[in-house]
C-alpha atoms as a PDB file:
ATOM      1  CA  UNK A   1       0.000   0.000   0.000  1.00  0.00           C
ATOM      2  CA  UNK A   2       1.232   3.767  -1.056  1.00  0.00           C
ATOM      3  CA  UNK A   3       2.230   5.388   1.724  1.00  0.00           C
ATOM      4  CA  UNK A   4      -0.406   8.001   3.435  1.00  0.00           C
ATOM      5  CA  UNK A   5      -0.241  12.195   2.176  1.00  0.00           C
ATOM      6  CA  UNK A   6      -0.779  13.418   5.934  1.00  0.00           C
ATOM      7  CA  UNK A   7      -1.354  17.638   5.640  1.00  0.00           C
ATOM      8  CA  UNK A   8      -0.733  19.473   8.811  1.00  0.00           C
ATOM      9  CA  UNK A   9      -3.246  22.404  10.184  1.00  0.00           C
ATOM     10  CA  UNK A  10      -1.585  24.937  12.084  1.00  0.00           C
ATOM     11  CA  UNK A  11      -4.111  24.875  15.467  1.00  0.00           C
ATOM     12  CA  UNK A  12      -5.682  28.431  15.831  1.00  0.00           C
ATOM     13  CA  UNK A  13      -6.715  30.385  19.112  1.00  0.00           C
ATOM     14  CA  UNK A  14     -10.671  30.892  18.812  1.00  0.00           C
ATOM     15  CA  UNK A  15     -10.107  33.230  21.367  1.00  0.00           C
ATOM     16  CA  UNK A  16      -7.478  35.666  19.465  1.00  0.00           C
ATOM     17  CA  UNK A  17      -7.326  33.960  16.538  1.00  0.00           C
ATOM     18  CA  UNK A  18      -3.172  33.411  16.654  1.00  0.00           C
ATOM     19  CA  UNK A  19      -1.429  29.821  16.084  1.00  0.00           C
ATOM     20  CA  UNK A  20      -1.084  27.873  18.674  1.00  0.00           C
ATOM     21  CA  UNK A  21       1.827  26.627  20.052  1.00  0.00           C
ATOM     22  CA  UNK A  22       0.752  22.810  20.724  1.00  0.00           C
ATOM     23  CA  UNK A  23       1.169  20.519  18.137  1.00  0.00           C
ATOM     24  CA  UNK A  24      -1.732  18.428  16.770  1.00  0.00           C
ATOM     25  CA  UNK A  25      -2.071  15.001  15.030  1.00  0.00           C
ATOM     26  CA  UNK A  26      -2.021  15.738  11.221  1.00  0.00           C
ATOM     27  CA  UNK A  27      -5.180  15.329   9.162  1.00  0.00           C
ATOM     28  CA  UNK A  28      -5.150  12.636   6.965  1.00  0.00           C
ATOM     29  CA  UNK A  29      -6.968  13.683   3.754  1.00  0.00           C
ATOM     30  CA  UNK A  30      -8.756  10.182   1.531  1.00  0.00           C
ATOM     31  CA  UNK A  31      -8.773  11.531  -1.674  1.00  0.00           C
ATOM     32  CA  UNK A  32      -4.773  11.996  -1.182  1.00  0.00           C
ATOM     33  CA  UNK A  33      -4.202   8.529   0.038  1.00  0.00           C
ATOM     34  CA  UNK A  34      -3.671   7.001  -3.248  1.00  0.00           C
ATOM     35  CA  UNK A  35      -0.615   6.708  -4.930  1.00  0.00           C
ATOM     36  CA  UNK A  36       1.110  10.086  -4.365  1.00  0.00           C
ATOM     37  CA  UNK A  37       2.251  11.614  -8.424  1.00  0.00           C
ATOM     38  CA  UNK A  38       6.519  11.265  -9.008  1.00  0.00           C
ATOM     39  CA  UNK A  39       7.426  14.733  -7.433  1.00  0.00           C
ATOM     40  CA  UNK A  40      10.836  14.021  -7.750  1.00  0.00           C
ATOM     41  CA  UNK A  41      13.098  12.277 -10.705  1.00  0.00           C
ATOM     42  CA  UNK A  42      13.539   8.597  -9.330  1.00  0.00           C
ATOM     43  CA  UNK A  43      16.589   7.332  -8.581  1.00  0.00           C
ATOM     44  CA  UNK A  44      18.360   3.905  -7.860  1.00  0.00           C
ATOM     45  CA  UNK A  45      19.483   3.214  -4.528  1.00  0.00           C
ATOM     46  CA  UNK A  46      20.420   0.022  -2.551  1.00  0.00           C
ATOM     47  CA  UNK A  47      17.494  -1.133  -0.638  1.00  0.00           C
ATOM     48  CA  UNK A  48      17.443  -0.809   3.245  1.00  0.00           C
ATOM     49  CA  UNK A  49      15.743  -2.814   5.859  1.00  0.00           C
ATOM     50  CA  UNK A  50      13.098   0.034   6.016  1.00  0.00           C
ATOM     51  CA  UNK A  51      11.754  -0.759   2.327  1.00  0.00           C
ATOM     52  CA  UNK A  52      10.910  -4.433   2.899  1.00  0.00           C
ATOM     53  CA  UNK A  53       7.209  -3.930   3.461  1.00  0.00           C
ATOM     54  CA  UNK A  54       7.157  -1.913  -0.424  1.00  0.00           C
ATOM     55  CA  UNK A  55       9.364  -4.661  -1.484  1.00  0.00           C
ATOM     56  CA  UNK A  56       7.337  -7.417  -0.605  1.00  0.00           C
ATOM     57  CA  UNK A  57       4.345  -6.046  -2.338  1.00  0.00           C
ATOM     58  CA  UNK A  58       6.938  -5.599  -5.543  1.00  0.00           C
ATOM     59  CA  UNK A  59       7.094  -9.573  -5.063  1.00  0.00           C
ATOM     60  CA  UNK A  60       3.693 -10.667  -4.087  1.00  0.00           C
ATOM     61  CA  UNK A  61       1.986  -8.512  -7.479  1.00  0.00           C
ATOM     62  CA  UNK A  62       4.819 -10.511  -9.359  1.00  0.00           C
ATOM     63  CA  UNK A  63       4.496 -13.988  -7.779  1.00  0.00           C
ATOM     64  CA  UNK A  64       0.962 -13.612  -8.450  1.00  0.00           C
ATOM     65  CA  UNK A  65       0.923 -13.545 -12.093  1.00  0.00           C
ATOM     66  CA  UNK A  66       4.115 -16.196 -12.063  1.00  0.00           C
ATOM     67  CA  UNK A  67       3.233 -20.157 -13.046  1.00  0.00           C
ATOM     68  CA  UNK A  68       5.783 -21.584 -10.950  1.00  0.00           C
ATOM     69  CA  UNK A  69       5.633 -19.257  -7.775  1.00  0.00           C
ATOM     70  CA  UNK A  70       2.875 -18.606  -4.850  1.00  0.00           C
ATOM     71  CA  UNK A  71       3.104 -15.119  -3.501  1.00  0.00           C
ATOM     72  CA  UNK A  72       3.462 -15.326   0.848  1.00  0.00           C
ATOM     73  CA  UNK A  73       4.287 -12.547   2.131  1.00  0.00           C
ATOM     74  CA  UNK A  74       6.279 -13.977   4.885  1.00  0.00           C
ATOM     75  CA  UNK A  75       8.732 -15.863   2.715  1.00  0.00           C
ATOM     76  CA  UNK A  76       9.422 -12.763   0.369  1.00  0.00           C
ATOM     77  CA  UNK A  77       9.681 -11.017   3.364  1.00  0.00           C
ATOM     78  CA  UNK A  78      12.680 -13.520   4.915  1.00  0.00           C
ATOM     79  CA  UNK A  79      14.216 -14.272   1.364  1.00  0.00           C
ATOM     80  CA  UNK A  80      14.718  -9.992   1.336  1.00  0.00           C
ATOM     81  CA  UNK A  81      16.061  -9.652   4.582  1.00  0.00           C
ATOM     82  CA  UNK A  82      18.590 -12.984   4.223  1.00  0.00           C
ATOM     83  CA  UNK A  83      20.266 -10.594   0.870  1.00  0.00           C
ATOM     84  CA  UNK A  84      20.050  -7.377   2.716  1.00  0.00           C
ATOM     85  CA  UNK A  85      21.744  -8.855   6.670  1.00  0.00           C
ATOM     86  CA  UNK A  86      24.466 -10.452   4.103  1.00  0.00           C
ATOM     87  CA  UNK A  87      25.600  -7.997   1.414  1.00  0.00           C
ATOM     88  CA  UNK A  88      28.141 -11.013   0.312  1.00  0.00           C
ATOM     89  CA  UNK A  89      25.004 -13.005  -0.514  1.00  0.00           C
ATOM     90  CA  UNK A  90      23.563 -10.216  -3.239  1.00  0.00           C
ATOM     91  CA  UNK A  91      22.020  -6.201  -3.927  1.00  0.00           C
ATOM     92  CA  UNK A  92      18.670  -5.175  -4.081  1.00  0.00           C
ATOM     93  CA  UNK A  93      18.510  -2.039  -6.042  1.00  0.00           C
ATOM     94  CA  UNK A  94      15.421  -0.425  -6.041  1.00  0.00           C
ATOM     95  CA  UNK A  95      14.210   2.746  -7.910  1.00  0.00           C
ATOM     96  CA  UNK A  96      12.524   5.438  -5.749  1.00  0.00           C
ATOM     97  CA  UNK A  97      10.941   8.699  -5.861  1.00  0.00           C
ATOM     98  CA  UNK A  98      10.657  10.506  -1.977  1.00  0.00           C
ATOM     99  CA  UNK A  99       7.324   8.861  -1.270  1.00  0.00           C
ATOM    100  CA  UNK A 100       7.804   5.192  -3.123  1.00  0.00           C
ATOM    101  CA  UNK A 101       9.519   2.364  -4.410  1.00  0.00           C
ATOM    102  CA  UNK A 102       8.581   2.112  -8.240  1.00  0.00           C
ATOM    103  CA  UNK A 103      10.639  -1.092  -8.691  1.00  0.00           C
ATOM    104  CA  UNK A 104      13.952  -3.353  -8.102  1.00  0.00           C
ATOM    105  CA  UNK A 105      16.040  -5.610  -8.995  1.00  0.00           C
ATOM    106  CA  UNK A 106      17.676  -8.856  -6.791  1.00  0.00           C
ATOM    107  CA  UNK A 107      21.301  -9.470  -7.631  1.00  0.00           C
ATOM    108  CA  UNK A 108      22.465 -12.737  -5.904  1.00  0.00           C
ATOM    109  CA  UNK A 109      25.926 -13.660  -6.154  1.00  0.00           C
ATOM    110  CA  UNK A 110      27.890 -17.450  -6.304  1.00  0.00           C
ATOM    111  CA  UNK A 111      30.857 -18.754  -8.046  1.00  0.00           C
ATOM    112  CA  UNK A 112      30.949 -20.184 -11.407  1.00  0.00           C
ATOM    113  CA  UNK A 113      33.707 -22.886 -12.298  1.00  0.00           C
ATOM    114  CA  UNK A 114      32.933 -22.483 -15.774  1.00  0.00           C
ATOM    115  CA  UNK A 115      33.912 -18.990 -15.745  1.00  0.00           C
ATOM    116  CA  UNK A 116      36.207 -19.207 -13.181  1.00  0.00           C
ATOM    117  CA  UNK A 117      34.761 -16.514 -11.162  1.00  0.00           C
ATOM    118  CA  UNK A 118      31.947 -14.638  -9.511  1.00  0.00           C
ATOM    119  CA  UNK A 119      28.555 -14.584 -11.305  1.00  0.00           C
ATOM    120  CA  UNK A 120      25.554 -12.201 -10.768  1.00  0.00           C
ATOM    121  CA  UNK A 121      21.956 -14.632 -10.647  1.00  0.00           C
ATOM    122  CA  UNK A 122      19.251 -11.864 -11.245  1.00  0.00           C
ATOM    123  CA  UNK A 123      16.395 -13.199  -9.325  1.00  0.00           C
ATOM    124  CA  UNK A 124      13.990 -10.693  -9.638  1.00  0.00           C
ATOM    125  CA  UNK A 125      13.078  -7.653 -11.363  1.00  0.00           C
ATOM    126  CA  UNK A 126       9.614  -5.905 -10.984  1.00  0.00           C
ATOM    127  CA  UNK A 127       8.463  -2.167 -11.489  1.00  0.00           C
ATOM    128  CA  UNK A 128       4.643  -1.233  -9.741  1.00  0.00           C
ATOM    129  CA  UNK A 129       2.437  -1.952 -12.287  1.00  0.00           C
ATOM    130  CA  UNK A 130       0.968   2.053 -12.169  1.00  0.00           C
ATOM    131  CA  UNK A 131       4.724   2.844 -13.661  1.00  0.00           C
ATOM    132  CA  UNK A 132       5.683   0.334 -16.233  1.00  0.00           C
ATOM    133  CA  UNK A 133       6.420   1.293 -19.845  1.00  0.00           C
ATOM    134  CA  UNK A 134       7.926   4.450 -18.643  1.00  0.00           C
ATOM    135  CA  UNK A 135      11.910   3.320 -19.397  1.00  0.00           C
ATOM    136  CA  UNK A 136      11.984   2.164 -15.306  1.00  0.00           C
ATOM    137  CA  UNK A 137      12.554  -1.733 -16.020  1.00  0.00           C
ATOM    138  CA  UNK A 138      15.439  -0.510 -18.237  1.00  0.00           C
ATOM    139  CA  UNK A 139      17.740   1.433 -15.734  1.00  0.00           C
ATOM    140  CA  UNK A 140      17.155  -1.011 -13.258  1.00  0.00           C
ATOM    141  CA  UNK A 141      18.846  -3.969 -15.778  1.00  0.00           C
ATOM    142  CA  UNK A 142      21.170  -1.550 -17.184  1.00  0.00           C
ATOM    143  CA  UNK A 143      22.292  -0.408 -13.498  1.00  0.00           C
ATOM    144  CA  UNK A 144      22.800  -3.861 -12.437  1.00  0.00           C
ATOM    145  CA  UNK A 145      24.975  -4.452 -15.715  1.00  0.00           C
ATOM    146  CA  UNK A 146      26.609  -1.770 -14.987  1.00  0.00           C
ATOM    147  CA  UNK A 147      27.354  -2.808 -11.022  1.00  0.00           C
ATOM    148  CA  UNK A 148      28.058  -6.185 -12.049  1.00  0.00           C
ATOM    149  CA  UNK A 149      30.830  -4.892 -14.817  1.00  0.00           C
ATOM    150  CA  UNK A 150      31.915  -2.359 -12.389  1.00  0.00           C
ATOM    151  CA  UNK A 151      32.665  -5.128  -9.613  1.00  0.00           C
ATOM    152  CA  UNK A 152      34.458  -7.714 -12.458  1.00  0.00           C
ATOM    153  CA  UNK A 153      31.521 -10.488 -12.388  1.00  0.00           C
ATOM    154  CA  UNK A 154      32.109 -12.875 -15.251  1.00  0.00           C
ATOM    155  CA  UNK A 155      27.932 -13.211 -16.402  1.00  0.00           C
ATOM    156  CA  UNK A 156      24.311 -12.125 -15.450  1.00  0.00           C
ATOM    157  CA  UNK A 157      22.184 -15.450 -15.654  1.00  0.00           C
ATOM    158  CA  UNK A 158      18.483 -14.568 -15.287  1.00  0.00           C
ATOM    159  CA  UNK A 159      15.343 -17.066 -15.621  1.00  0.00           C
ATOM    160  CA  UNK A 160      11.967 -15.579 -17.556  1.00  0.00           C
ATOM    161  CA  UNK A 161       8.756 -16.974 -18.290  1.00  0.00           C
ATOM    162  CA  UNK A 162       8.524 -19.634 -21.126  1.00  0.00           C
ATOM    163  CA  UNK A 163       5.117 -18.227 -22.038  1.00  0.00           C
ATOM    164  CA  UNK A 164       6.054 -14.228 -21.665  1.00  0.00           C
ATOM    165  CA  UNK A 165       7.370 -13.474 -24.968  1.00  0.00           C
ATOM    166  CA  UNK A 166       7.213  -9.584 -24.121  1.00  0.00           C
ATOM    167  CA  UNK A 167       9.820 -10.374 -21.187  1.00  0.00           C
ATOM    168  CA  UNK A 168      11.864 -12.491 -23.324  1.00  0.00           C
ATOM    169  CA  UNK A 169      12.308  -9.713 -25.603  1.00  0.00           C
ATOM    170  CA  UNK A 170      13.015  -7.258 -23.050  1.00  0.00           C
ATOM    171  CA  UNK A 171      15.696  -9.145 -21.976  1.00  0.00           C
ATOM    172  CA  UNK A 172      16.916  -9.793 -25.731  1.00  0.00           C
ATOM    173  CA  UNK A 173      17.007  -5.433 -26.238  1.00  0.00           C
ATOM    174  CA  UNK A 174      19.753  -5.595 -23.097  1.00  0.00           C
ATOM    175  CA  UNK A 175      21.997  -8.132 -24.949  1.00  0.00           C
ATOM    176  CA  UNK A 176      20.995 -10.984 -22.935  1.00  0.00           C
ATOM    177  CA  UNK A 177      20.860 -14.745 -25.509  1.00  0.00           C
ATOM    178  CA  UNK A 178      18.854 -17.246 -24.909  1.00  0.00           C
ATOM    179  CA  UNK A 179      21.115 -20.235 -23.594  1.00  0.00           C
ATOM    180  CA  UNK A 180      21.149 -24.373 -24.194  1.00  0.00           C
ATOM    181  CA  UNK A 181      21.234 -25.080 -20.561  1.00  0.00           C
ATOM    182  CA  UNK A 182      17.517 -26.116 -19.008  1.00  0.00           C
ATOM    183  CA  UNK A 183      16.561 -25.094 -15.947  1.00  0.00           C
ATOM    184  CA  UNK A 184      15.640 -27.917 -13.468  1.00  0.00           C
ATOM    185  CA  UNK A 185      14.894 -27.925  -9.770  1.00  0.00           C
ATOM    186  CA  UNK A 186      13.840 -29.678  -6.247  1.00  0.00           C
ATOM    187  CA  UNK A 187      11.674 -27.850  -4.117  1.00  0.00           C
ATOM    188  CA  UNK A 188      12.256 -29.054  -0.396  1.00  0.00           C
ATOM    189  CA  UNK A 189       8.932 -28.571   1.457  1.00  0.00           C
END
Protein backbone atom coordinates (compact mmCIF):
# COMPACT_ATOMS: atom_id res chain seq x y z
CA UNK A 1 0.00 0.00 0.00
CA UNK A 2 1.23 3.77 -1.06
CA UNK A 3 2.23 5.39 1.72
CA UNK A 4 -0.41 8.00 3.44
CA UNK A 5 -0.24 12.19 2.18
CA UNK A 6 -0.78 13.42 5.93
CA UNK A 7 -1.35 17.64 5.64
CA UNK A 8 -0.73 19.47 8.81
CA UNK A 9 -3.25 22.40 10.18
CA UNK A 10 -1.59 24.94 12.08
CA UNK A 11 -4.11 24.88 15.47
CA UNK A 12 -5.68 28.43 15.83
CA UNK A 13 -6.71 30.38 19.11
CA UNK A 14 -10.67 30.89 18.81
CA UNK A 15 -10.11 33.23 21.37
CA UNK A 16 -7.48 35.67 19.47
CA UNK A 17 -7.33 33.96 16.54
CA UNK A 18 -3.17 33.41 16.65
CA UNK A 19 -1.43 29.82 16.08
CA UNK A 20 -1.08 27.87 18.67
CA UNK A 21 1.83 26.63 20.05
CA UNK A 22 0.75 22.81 20.72
CA UNK A 23 1.17 20.52 18.14
CA UNK A 24 -1.73 18.43 16.77
CA UNK A 25 -2.07 15.00 15.03
CA UNK A 26 -2.02 15.74 11.22
CA UNK A 27 -5.18 15.33 9.16
CA UNK A 28 -5.15 12.64 6.96
CA UNK A 29 -6.97 13.68 3.75
CA UNK A 30 -8.76 10.18 1.53
CA UNK A 31 -8.77 11.53 -1.67
CA UNK A 32 -4.77 12.00 -1.18
CA UNK A 33 -4.20 8.53 0.04
CA UNK A 34 -3.67 7.00 -3.25
CA UNK A 35 -0.61 6.71 -4.93
CA UNK A 36 1.11 10.09 -4.37
CA UNK A 37 2.25 11.61 -8.42
CA UNK A 38 6.52 11.27 -9.01
CA UNK A 39 7.43 14.73 -7.43
CA UNK A 40 10.84 14.02 -7.75
CA UNK A 41 13.10 12.28 -10.71
CA UNK A 42 13.54 8.60 -9.33
CA UNK A 43 16.59 7.33 -8.58
CA UNK A 44 18.36 3.90 -7.86
CA UNK A 45 19.48 3.21 -4.53
CA UNK A 46 20.42 0.02 -2.55
CA UNK A 47 17.49 -1.13 -0.64
CA UNK A 48 17.44 -0.81 3.25
CA UNK A 49 15.74 -2.81 5.86
CA UNK A 50 13.10 0.03 6.02
CA UNK A 51 11.75 -0.76 2.33
CA UNK A 52 10.91 -4.43 2.90
CA UNK A 53 7.21 -3.93 3.46
CA UNK A 54 7.16 -1.91 -0.42
CA UNK A 55 9.36 -4.66 -1.48
CA UNK A 56 7.34 -7.42 -0.61
CA UNK A 57 4.35 -6.05 -2.34
CA UNK A 58 6.94 -5.60 -5.54
CA UNK A 59 7.09 -9.57 -5.06
CA UNK A 60 3.69 -10.67 -4.09
CA UNK A 61 1.99 -8.51 -7.48
CA UNK A 62 4.82 -10.51 -9.36
CA UNK A 63 4.50 -13.99 -7.78
CA UNK A 64 0.96 -13.61 -8.45
CA UNK A 65 0.92 -13.54 -12.09
CA UNK A 66 4.12 -16.20 -12.06
CA UNK A 67 3.23 -20.16 -13.05
CA UNK A 68 5.78 -21.58 -10.95
CA UNK A 69 5.63 -19.26 -7.78
CA UNK A 70 2.88 -18.61 -4.85
CA UNK A 71 3.10 -15.12 -3.50
CA UNK A 72 3.46 -15.33 0.85
CA UNK A 73 4.29 -12.55 2.13
CA UNK A 74 6.28 -13.98 4.88
CA UNK A 75 8.73 -15.86 2.71
CA UNK A 76 9.42 -12.76 0.37
CA UNK A 77 9.68 -11.02 3.36
CA UNK A 78 12.68 -13.52 4.92
CA UNK A 79 14.22 -14.27 1.36
CA UNK A 80 14.72 -9.99 1.34
CA UNK A 81 16.06 -9.65 4.58
CA UNK A 82 18.59 -12.98 4.22
CA UNK A 83 20.27 -10.59 0.87
CA UNK A 84 20.05 -7.38 2.72
CA UNK A 85 21.74 -8.86 6.67
CA UNK A 86 24.47 -10.45 4.10
CA UNK A 87 25.60 -8.00 1.41
CA UNK A 88 28.14 -11.01 0.31
CA UNK A 89 25.00 -13.00 -0.51
CA UNK A 90 23.56 -10.22 -3.24
CA UNK A 91 22.02 -6.20 -3.93
CA UNK A 92 18.67 -5.18 -4.08
CA UNK A 93 18.51 -2.04 -6.04
CA UNK A 94 15.42 -0.43 -6.04
CA UNK A 95 14.21 2.75 -7.91
CA UNK A 96 12.52 5.44 -5.75
CA UNK A 97 10.94 8.70 -5.86
CA UNK A 98 10.66 10.51 -1.98
CA UNK A 99 7.32 8.86 -1.27
CA UNK A 100 7.80 5.19 -3.12
CA UNK A 101 9.52 2.36 -4.41
CA UNK A 102 8.58 2.11 -8.24
CA UNK A 103 10.64 -1.09 -8.69
CA UNK A 104 13.95 -3.35 -8.10
CA UNK A 105 16.04 -5.61 -8.99
CA UNK A 106 17.68 -8.86 -6.79
CA UNK A 107 21.30 -9.47 -7.63
CA UNK A 108 22.46 -12.74 -5.90
CA UNK A 109 25.93 -13.66 -6.15
CA UNK A 110 27.89 -17.45 -6.30
CA UNK A 111 30.86 -18.75 -8.05
CA UNK A 112 30.95 -20.18 -11.41
CA UNK A 113 33.71 -22.89 -12.30
CA UNK A 114 32.93 -22.48 -15.77
CA UNK A 115 33.91 -18.99 -15.74
CA UNK A 116 36.21 -19.21 -13.18
CA UNK A 117 34.76 -16.51 -11.16
CA UNK A 118 31.95 -14.64 -9.51
CA UNK A 119 28.56 -14.58 -11.31
CA UNK A 120 25.55 -12.20 -10.77
CA UNK A 121 21.96 -14.63 -10.65
CA UNK A 122 19.25 -11.86 -11.24
CA UNK A 123 16.40 -13.20 -9.32
CA UNK A 124 13.99 -10.69 -9.64
CA UNK A 125 13.08 -7.65 -11.36
CA UNK A 126 9.61 -5.91 -10.98
CA UNK A 127 8.46 -2.17 -11.49
CA UNK A 128 4.64 -1.23 -9.74
CA UNK A 129 2.44 -1.95 -12.29
CA UNK A 130 0.97 2.05 -12.17
CA UNK A 131 4.72 2.84 -13.66
CA UNK A 132 5.68 0.33 -16.23
CA UNK A 133 6.42 1.29 -19.85
CA UNK A 134 7.93 4.45 -18.64
CA UNK A 135 11.91 3.32 -19.40
CA UNK A 136 11.98 2.16 -15.31
CA UNK A 137 12.55 -1.73 -16.02
CA UNK A 138 15.44 -0.51 -18.24
CA UNK A 139 17.74 1.43 -15.73
CA UNK A 140 17.16 -1.01 -13.26
CA UNK A 141 18.85 -3.97 -15.78
CA UNK A 142 21.17 -1.55 -17.18
CA UNK A 143 22.29 -0.41 -13.50
CA UNK A 144 22.80 -3.86 -12.44
CA UNK A 145 24.98 -4.45 -15.71
CA UNK A 146 26.61 -1.77 -14.99
CA UNK A 147 27.35 -2.81 -11.02
CA UNK A 148 28.06 -6.18 -12.05
CA UNK A 149 30.83 -4.89 -14.82
CA UNK A 150 31.91 -2.36 -12.39
CA UNK A 151 32.66 -5.13 -9.61
CA UNK A 152 34.46 -7.71 -12.46
CA UNK A 153 31.52 -10.49 -12.39
CA UNK A 154 32.11 -12.88 -15.25
CA UNK A 155 27.93 -13.21 -16.40
CA UNK A 156 24.31 -12.13 -15.45
CA UNK A 157 22.18 -15.45 -15.65
CA UNK A 158 18.48 -14.57 -15.29
CA UNK A 159 15.34 -17.07 -15.62
CA UNK A 160 11.97 -15.58 -17.56
CA UNK A 161 8.76 -16.97 -18.29
CA UNK A 162 8.52 -19.63 -21.13
CA UNK A 163 5.12 -18.23 -22.04
CA UNK A 164 6.05 -14.23 -21.67
CA UNK A 165 7.37 -13.47 -24.97
CA UNK A 166 7.21 -9.58 -24.12
CA UNK A 167 9.82 -10.37 -21.19
CA UNK A 168 11.86 -12.49 -23.32
CA UNK A 169 12.31 -9.71 -25.60
CA UNK A 170 13.01 -7.26 -23.05
CA UNK A 171 15.70 -9.14 -21.98
CA UNK A 172 16.92 -9.79 -25.73
CA UNK A 173 17.01 -5.43 -26.24
CA UNK A 174 19.75 -5.60 -23.10
CA UNK A 175 22.00 -8.13 -24.95
CA UNK A 176 21.00 -10.98 -22.93
CA UNK A 177 20.86 -14.74 -25.51
CA UNK A 178 18.85 -17.25 -24.91
CA UNK A 179 21.12 -20.23 -23.59
CA UNK A 180 21.15 -24.37 -24.19
CA UNK A 181 21.23 -25.08 -20.56
CA UNK A 182 17.52 -26.12 -19.01
CA UNK A 183 16.56 -25.09 -15.95
CA UNK A 184 15.64 -27.92 -13.47
CA UNK A 185 14.89 -27.93 -9.77
CA UNK A 186 13.84 -29.68 -6.25
CA UNK A 187 11.67 -27.85 -4.12
CA UNK A 188 12.26 -29.05 -0.40
CA UNK A 189 8.93 -28.57 1.46
Amino acid sequence: MAPLTLVNTPPVSPMTGNLLLALRPPVIIPALMQQPAIATEPRIEPATIEDLPQMVELLVALFSVEEDFQPDRKKQEHGLRLILEQPSRGRIFVLRTDHQILGMINLLFTISTAEGGFVVVLEDLIIHPQHRRQGYGSRLLDHAVAYANKKDFKRITLLTDKISAESQAFFQEHGFKFSSMIPMRKVFE
